[in-house]
Structures are given as C-alpha cells and as structure tokens.
PDB file of N, CA and C in Angstrom:
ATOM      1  N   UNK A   1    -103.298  56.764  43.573  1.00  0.00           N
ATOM      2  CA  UNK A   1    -103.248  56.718  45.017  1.00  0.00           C
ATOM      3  C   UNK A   1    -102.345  57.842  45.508  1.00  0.00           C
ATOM      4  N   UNK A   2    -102.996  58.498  46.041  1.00  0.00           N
ATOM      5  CA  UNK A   2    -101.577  59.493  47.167  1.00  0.00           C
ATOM      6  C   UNK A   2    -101.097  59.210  48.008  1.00  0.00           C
ATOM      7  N   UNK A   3     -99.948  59.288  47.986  1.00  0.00           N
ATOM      8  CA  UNK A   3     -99.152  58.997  49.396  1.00  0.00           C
ATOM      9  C   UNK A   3     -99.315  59.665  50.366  1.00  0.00           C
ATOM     10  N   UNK A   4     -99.199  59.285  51.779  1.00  0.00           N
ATOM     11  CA  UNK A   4     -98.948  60.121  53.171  1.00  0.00           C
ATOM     12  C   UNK A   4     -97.593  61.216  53.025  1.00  0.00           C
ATOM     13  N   UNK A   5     -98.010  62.504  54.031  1.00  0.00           N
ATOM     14  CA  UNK A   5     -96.751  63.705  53.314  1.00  0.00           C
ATOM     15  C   UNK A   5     -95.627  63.172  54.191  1.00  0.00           C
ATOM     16  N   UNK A   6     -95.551  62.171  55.004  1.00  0.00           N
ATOM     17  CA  UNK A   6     -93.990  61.590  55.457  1.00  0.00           C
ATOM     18  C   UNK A   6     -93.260  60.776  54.472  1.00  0.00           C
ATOM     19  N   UNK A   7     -94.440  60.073  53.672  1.00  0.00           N
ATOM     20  CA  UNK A   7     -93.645  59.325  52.437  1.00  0.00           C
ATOM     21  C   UNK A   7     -93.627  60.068  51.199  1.00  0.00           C
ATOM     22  N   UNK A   8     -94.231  61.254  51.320  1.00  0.00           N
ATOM     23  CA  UNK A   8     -94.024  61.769  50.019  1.00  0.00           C
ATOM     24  C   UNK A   8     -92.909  62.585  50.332  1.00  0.00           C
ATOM     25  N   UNK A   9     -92.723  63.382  51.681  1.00  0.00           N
ATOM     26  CA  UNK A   9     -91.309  63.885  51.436  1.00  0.00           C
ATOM     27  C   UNK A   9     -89.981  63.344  51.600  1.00  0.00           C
ATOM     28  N   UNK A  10     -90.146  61.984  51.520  1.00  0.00           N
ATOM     29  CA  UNK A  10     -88.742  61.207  51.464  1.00  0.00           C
ATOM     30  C   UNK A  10     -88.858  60.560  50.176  1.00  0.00           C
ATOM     31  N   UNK A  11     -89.689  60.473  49.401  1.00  0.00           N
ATOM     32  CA  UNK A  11     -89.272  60.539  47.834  1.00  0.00           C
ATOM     33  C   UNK A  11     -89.184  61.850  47.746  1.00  0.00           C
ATOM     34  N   UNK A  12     -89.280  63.052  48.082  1.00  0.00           N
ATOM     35  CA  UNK A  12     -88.736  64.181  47.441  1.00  0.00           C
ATOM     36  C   UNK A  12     -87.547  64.367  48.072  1.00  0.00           C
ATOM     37  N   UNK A  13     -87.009  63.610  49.154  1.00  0.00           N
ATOM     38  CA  UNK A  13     -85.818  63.926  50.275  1.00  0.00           C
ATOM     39  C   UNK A  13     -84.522  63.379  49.103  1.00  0.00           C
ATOM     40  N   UNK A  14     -85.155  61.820  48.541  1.00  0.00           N
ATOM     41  CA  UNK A  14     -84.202  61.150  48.124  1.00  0.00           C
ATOM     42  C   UNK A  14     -83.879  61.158  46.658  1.00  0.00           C
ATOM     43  N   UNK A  15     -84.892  62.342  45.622  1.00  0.00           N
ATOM     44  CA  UNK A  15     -84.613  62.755  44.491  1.00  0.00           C
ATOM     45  C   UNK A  15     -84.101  63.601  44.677  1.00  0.00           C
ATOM     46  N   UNK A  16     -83.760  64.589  45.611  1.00  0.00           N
ATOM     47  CA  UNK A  16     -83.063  65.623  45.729  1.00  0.00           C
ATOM     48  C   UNK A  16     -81.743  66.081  45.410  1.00  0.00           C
ATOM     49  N   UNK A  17     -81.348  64.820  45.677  1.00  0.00           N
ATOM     50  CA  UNK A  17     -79.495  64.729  44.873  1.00  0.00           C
ATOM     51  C   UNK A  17     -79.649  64.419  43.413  1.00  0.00           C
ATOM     52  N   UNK A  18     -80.835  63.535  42.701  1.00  0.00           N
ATOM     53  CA  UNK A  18     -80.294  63.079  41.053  1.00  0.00           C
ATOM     54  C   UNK A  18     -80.211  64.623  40.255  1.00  0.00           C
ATOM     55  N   UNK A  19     -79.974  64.305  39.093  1.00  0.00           N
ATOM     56  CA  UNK A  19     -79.958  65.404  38.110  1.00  0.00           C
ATOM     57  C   UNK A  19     -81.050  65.486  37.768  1.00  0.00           C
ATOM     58  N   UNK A  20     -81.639  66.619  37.218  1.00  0.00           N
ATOM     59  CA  UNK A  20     -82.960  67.135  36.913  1.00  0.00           C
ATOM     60  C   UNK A  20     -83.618  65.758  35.680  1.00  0.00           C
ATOM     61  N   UNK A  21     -83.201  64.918  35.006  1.00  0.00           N
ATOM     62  CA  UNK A  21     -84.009  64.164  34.078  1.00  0.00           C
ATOM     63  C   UNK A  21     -83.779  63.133  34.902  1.00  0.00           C
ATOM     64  N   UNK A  22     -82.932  62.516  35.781  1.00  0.00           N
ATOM     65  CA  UNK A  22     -83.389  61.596  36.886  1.00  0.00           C
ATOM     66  C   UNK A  22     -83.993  61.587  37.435  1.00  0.00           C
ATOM     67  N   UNK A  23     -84.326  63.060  38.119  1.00  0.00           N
ATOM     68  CA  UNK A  23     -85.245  63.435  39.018  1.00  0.00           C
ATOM     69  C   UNK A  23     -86.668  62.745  39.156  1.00  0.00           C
ATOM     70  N   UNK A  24     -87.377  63.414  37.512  1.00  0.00           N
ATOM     71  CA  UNK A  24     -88.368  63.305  37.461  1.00  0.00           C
ATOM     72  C   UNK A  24     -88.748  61.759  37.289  1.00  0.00           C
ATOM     73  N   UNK A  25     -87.746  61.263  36.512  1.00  0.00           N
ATOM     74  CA  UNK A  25     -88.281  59.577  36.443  1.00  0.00           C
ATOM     75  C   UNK A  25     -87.941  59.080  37.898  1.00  0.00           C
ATOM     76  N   UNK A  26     -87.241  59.254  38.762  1.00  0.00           N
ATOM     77  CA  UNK A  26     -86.996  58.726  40.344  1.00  0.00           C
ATOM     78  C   UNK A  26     -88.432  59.061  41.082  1.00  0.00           C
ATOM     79  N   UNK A  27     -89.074  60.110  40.746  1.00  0.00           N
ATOM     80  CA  UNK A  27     -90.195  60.499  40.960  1.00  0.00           C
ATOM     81  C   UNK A  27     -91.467  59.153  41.182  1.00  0.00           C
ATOM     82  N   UNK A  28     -91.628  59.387  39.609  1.00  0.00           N
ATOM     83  CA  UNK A  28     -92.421  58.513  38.994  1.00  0.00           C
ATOM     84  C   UNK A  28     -92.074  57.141  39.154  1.00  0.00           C
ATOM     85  N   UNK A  29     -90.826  56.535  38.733  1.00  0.00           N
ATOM     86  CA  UNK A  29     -90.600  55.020  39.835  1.00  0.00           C
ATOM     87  C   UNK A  29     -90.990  54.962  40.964  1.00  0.00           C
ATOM     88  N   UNK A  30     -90.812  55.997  41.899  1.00  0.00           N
ATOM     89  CA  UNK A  30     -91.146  55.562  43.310  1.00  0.00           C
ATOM     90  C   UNK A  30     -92.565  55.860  43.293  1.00  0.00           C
ATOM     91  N   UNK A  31     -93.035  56.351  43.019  1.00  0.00           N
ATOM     92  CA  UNK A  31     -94.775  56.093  43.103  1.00  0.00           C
ATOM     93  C   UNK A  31     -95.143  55.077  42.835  1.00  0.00           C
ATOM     94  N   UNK A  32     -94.829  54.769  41.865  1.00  0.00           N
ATOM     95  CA  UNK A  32     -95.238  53.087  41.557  1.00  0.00           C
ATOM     96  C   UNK A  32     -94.736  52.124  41.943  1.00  0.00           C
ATOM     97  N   UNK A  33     -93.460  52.131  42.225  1.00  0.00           N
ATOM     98  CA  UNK A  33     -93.192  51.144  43.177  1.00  0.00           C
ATOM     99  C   UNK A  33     -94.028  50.864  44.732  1.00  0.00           C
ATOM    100  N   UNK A  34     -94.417  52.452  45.335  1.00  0.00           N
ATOM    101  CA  UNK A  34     -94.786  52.318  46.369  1.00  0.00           C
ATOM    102  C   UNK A  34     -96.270  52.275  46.425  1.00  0.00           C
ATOM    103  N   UNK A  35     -96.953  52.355  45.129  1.00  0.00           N
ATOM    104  CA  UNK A  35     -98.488  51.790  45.001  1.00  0.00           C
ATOM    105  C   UNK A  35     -98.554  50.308  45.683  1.00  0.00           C
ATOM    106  N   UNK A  36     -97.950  49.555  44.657  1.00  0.00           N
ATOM    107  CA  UNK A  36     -98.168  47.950  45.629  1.00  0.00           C
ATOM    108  C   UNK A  36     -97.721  47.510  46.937  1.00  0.00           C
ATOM    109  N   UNK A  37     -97.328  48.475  47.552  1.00  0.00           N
ATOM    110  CA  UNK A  37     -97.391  48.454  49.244  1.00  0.00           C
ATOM    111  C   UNK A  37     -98.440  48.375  49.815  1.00  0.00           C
ATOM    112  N   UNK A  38     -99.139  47.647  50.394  1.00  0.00           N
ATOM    113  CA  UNK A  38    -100.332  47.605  51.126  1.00  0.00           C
ATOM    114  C   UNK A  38    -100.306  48.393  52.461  1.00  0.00           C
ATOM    115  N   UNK A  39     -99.640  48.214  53.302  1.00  0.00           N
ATOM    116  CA  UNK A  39     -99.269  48.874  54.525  1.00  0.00           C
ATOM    117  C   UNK A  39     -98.021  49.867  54.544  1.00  0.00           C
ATOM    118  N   UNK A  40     -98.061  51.101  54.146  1.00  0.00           N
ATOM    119  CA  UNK A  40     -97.133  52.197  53.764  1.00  0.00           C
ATOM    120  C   UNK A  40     -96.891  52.916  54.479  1.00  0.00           C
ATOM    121  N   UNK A  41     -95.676  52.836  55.043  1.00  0.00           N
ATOM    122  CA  UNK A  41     -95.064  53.930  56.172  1.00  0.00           C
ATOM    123  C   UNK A  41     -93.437  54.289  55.769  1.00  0.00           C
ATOM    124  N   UNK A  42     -92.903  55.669  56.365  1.00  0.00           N
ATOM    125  CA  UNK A  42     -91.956  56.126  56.329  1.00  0.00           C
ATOM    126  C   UNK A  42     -90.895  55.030  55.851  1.00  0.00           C
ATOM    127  N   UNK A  43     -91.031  53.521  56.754  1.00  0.00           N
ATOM    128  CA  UNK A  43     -89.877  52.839  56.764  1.00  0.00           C
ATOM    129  C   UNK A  43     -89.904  51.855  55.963  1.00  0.00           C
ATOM    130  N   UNK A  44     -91.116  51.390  55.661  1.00  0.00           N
ATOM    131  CA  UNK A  44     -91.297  50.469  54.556  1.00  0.00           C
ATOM    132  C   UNK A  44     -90.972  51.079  52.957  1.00  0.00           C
ATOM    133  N   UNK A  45     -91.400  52.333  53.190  1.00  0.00           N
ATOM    134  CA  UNK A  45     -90.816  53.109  51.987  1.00  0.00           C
ATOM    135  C   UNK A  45     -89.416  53.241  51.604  1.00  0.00           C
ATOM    136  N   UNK A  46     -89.050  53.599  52.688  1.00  0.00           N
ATOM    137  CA  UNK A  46     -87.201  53.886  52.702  1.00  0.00           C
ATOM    138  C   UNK A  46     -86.524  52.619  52.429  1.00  0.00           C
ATOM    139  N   UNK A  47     -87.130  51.477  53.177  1.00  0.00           N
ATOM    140  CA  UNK A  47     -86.347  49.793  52.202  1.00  0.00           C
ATOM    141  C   UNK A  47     -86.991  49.827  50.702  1.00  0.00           C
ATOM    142  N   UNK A  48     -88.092  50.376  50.528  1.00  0.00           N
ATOM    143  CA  UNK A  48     -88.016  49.771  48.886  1.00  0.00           C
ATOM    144  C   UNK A  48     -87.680  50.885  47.814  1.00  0.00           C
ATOM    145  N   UNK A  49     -87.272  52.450  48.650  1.00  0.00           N
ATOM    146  CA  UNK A  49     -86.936  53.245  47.845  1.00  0.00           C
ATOM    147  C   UNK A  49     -85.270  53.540  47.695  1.00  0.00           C
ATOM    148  N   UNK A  50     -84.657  52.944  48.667  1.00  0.00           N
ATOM    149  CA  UNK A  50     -83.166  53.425  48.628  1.00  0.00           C
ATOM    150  C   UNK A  50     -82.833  52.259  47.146  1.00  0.00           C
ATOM    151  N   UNK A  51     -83.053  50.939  47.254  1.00  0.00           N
ATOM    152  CA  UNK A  51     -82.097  50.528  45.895  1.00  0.00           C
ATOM    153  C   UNK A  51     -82.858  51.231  44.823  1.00  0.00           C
ATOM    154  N   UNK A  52     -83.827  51.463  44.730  1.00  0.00           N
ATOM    155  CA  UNK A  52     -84.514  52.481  43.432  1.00  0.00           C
ATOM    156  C   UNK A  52     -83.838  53.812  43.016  1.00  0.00           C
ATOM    157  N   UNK A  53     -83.307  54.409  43.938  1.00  0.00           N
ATOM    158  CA  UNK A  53     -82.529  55.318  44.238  1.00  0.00           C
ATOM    159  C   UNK A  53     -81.122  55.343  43.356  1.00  0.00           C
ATOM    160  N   UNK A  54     -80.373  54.485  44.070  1.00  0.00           N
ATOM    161  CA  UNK A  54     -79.387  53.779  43.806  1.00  0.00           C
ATOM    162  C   UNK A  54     -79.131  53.495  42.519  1.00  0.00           C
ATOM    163  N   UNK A  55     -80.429  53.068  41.375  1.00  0.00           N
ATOM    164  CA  UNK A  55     -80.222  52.688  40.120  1.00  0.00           C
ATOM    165  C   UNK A  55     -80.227  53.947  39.670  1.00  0.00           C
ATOM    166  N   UNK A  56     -81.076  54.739  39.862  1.00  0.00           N
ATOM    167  CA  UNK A  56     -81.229  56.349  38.989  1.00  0.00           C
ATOM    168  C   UNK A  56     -79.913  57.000  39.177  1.00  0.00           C
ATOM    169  N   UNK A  57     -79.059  56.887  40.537  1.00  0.00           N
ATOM    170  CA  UNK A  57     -78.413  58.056  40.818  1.00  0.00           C
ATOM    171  C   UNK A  57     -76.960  57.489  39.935  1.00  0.00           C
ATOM    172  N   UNK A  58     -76.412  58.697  39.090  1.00  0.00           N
ATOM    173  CA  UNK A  58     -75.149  58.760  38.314  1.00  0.00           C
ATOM    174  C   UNK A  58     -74.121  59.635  38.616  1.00  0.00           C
ATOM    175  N   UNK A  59     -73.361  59.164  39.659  1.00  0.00           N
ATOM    176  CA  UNK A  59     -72.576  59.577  40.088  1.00  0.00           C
ATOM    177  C   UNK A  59     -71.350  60.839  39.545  1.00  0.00           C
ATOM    178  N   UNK A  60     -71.355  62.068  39.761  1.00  0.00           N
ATOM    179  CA  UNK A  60     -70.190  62.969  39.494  1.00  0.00           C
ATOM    180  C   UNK A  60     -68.851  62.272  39.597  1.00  0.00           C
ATOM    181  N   UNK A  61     -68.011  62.537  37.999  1.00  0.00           N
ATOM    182  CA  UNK A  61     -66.357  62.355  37.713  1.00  0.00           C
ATOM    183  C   UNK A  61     -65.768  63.439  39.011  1.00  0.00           C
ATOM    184  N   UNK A  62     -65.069  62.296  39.163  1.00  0.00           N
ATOM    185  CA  UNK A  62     -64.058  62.397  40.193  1.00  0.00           C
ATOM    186  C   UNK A  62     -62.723  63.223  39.547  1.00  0.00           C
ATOM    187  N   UNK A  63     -63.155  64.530  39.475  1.00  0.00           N
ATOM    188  CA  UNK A  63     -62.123  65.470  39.001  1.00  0.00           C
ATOM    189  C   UNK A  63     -61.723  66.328  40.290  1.00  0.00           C
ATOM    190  N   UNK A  64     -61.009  66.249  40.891  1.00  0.00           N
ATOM    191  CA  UNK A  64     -60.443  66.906  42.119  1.00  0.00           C
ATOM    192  C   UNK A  64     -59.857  68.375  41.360  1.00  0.00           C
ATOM    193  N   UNK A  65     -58.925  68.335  40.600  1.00  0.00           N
ATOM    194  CA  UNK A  65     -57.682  68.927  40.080  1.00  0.00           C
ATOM    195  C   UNK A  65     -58.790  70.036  39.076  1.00  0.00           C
ATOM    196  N   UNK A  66     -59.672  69.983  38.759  1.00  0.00           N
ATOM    197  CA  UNK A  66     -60.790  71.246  37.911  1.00  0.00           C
ATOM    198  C   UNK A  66     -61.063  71.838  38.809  1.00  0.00           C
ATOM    199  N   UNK A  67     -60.872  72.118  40.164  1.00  0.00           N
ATOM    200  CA  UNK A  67     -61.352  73.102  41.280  1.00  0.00           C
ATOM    201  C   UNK A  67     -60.325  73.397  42.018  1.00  0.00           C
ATOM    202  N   UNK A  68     -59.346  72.348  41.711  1.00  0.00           N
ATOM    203  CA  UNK A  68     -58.009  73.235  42.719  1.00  0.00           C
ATOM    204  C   UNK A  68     -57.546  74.233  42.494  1.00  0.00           C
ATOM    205  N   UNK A  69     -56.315  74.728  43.504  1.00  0.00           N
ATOM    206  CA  UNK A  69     -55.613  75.803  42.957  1.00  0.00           C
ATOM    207  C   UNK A  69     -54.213  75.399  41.773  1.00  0.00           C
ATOM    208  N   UNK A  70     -54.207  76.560  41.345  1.00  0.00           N
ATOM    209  CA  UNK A  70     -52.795  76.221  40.209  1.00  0.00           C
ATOM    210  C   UNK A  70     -51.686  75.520  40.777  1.00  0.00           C
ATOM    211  N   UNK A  71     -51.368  75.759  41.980  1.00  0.00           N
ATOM    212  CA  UNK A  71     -50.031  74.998  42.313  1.00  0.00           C
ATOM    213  C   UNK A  71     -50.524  73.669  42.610  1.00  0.00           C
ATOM    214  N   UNK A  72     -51.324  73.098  42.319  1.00  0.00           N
ATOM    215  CA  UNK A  72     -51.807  71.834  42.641  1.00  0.00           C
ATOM    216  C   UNK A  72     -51.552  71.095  41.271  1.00  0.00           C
ATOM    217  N   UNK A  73     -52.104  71.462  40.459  1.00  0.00           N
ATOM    218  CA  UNK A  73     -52.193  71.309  38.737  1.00  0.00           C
ATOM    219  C   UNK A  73     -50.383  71.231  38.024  1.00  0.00           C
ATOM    220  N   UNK A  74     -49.762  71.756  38.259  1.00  0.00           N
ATOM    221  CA  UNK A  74     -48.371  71.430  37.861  1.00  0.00           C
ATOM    222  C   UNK A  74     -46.812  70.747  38.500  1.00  0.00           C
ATOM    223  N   UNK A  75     -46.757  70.359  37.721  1.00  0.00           N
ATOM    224  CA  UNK A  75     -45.571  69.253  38.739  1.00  0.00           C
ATOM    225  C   UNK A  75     -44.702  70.270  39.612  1.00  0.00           C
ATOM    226  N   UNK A  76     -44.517  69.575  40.633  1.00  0.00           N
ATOM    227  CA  UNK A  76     -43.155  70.104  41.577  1.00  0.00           C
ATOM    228  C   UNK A  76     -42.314  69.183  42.038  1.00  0.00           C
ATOM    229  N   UNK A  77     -41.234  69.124  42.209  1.00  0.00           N
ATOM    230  CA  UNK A  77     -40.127  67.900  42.875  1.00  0.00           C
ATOM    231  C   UNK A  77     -41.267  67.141  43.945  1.00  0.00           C
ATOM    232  N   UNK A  78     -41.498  67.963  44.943  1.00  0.00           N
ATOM    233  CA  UNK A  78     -42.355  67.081  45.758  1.00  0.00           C
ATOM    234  C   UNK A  78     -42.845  65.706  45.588  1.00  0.00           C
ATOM    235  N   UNK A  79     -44.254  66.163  44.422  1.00  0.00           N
ATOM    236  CA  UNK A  79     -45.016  65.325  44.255  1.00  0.00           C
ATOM    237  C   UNK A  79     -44.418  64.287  42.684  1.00  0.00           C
ATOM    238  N   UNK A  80     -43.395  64.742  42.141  1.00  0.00           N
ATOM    239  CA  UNK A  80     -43.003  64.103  40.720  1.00  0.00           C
ATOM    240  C   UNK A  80     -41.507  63.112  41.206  1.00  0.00           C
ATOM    241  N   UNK A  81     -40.973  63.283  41.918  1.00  0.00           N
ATOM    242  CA  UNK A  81     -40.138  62.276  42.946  1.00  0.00           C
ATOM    243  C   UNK A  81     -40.200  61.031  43.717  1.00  0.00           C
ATOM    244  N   UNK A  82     -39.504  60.071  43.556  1.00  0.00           N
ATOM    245  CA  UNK A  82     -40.495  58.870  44.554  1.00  0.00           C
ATOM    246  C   UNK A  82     -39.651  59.227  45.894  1.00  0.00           C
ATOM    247  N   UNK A  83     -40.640  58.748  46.729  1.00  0.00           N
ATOM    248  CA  UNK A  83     -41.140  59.185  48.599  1.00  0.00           C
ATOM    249  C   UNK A  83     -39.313  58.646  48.755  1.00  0.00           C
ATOM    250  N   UNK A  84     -38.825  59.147  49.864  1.00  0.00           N
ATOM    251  CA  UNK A  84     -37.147  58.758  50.437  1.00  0.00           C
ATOM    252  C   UNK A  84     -37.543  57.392  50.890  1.00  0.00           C
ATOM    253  N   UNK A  85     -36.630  56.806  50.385  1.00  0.00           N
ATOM    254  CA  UNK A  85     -36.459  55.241  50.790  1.00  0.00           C
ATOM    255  C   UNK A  85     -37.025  54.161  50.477  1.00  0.00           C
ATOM    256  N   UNK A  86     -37.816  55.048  49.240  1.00  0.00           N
ATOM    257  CA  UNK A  86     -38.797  53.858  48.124  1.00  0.00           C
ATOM    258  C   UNK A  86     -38.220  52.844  47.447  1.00  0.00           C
ATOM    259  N   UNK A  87     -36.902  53.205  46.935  1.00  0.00           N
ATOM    260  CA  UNK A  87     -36.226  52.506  46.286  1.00  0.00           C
ATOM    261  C   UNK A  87     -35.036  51.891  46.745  1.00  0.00           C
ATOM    262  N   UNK A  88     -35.219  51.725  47.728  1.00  0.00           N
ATOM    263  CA  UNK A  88     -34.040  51.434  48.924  1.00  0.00           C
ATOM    264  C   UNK A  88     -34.527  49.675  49.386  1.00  0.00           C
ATOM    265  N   UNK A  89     -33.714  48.509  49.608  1.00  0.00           N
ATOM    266  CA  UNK A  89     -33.925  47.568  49.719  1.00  0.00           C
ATOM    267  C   UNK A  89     -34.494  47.501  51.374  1.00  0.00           C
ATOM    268  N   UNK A  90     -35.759  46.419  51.254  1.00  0.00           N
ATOM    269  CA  UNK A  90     -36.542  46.942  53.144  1.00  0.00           C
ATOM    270  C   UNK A  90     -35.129  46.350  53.979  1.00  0.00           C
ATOM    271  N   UNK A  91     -34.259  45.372  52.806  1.00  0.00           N
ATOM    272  CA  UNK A  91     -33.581  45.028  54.426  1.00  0.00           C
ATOM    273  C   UNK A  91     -32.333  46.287  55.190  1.00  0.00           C
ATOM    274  N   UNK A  92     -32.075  46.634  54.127  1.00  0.00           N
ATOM    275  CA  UNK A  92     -31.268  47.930  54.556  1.00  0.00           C
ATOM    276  C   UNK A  92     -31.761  48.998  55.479  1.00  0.00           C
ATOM    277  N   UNK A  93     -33.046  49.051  55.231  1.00  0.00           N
ATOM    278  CA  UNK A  93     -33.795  50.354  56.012  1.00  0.00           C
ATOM    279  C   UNK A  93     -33.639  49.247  57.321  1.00  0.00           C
ATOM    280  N   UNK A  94     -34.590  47.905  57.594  1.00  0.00           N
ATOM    281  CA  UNK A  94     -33.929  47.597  58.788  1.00  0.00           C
ATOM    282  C   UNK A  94     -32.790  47.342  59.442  1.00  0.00           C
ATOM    283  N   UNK A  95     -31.694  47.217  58.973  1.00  0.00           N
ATOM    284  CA  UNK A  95     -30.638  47.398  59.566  1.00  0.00           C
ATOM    285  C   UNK A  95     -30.410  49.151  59.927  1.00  0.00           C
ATOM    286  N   UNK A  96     -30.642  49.513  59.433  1.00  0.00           N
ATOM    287  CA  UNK A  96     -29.874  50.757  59.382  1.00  0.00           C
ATOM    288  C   UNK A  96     -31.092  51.470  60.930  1.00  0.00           C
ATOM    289  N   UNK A  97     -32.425  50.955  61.071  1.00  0.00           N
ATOM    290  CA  UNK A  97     -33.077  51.273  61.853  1.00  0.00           C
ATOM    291  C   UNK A  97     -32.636  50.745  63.133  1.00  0.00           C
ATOM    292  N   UNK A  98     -31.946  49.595  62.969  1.00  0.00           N
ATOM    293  CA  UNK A  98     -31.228  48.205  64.055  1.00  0.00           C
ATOM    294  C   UNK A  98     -30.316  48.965  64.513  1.00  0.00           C
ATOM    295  N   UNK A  99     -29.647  50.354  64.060  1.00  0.00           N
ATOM    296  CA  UNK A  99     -28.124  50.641  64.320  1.00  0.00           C
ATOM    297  C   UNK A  99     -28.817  51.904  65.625  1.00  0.00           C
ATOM    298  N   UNK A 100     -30.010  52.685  65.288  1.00  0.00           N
ATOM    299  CA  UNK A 100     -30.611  53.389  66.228  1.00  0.00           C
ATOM    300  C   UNK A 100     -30.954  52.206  67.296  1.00  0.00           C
ATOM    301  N   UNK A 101     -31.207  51.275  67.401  1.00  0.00           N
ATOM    302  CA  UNK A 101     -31.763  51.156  68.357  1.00  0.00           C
ATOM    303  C   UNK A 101     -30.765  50.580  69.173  1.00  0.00           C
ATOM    304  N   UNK A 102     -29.595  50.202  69.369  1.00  0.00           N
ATOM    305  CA  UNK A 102     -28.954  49.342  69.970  1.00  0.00           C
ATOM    306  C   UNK A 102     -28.161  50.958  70.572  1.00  0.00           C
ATOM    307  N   UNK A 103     -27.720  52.050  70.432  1.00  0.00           N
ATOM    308  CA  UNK A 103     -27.381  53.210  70.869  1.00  0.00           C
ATOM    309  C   UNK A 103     -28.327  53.245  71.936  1.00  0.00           C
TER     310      UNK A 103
END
C-alpha cells in the first residue's frame, strides 16, 4: 500500500533525527504499522507514529565537557570550592540576615 505524500513525509520528518540503522528500520515499522489504518491522515499517523518513534530513537551521551573550551575541563577555586555559606548553620545566616534588617 502507499501512503499519501503528507504521511509519507512525516515518517520521513520523524526518522530524520534516528541514526542511519534506526533509520531504516523506523522506516519500515512505520509502514506497517500504518498499513492497518483504515482511515489515514496526517494526524492519525502522528498518534500512532510518535511512540514508534520513541522506541527506535537512542538518545546521544550527555557529554557537555568533549566540546567545551579548556578552561571549562580543569579545576579552578571557583567551581572545586563549596558555594559561601554552604557550610554555615541556616540558623546563623538568619540571624545574621535579622541584624540587616532591623538597621
């Protein structure tokens, strides 16, 4: 069966992100999934193709720090320090905030 070119280019819209051997099987799932549709349009497609989608697609490692710049990648006081007043008891910070406000 061929699909209409509004539903065929939203299975090509929504393989567009997998990796090339996802691709082609995201392909081929969604054809067949969308054979036993009797009444086939843009939107009936898009509910039974997004969780299909969803199973194929394998998400990119969350490596931030492989594309940064160098000063990002090695420690500095900044970021290797805990934040001012981390280790400070909360009731002290409120008092000591209590002493601004009564001035």
């Amino acid at each position: 069966m061929s699909l209409p070119d509004e539903v065929d280019l939203l299975v090509v819209q929504l393989a567009a992100s997998l990796e090339p051997p996802q691709h082609a099987a995201f392909i081929d799932a969604a054809r067949t999934a969308l054979a036993d549709i009797p009444c086939l349009g843009p939107g009936s497609a898009y509910r039974v193709l997004v969780p299909l989608q969803r199973r194929f697609f394998d998400p990119p490692s969350d490596t931030v720090e492989a594309h940064a710049p160098k000063h990002y990648r090695r420690p500095t006081k900044l970021s290797s320090l805990p934040s001012i007043g981390a280790a400070e008891d909360p009731r002290s910070i409120g008092r000591r905030l209590s002493q601004w406000a009564r001035r």
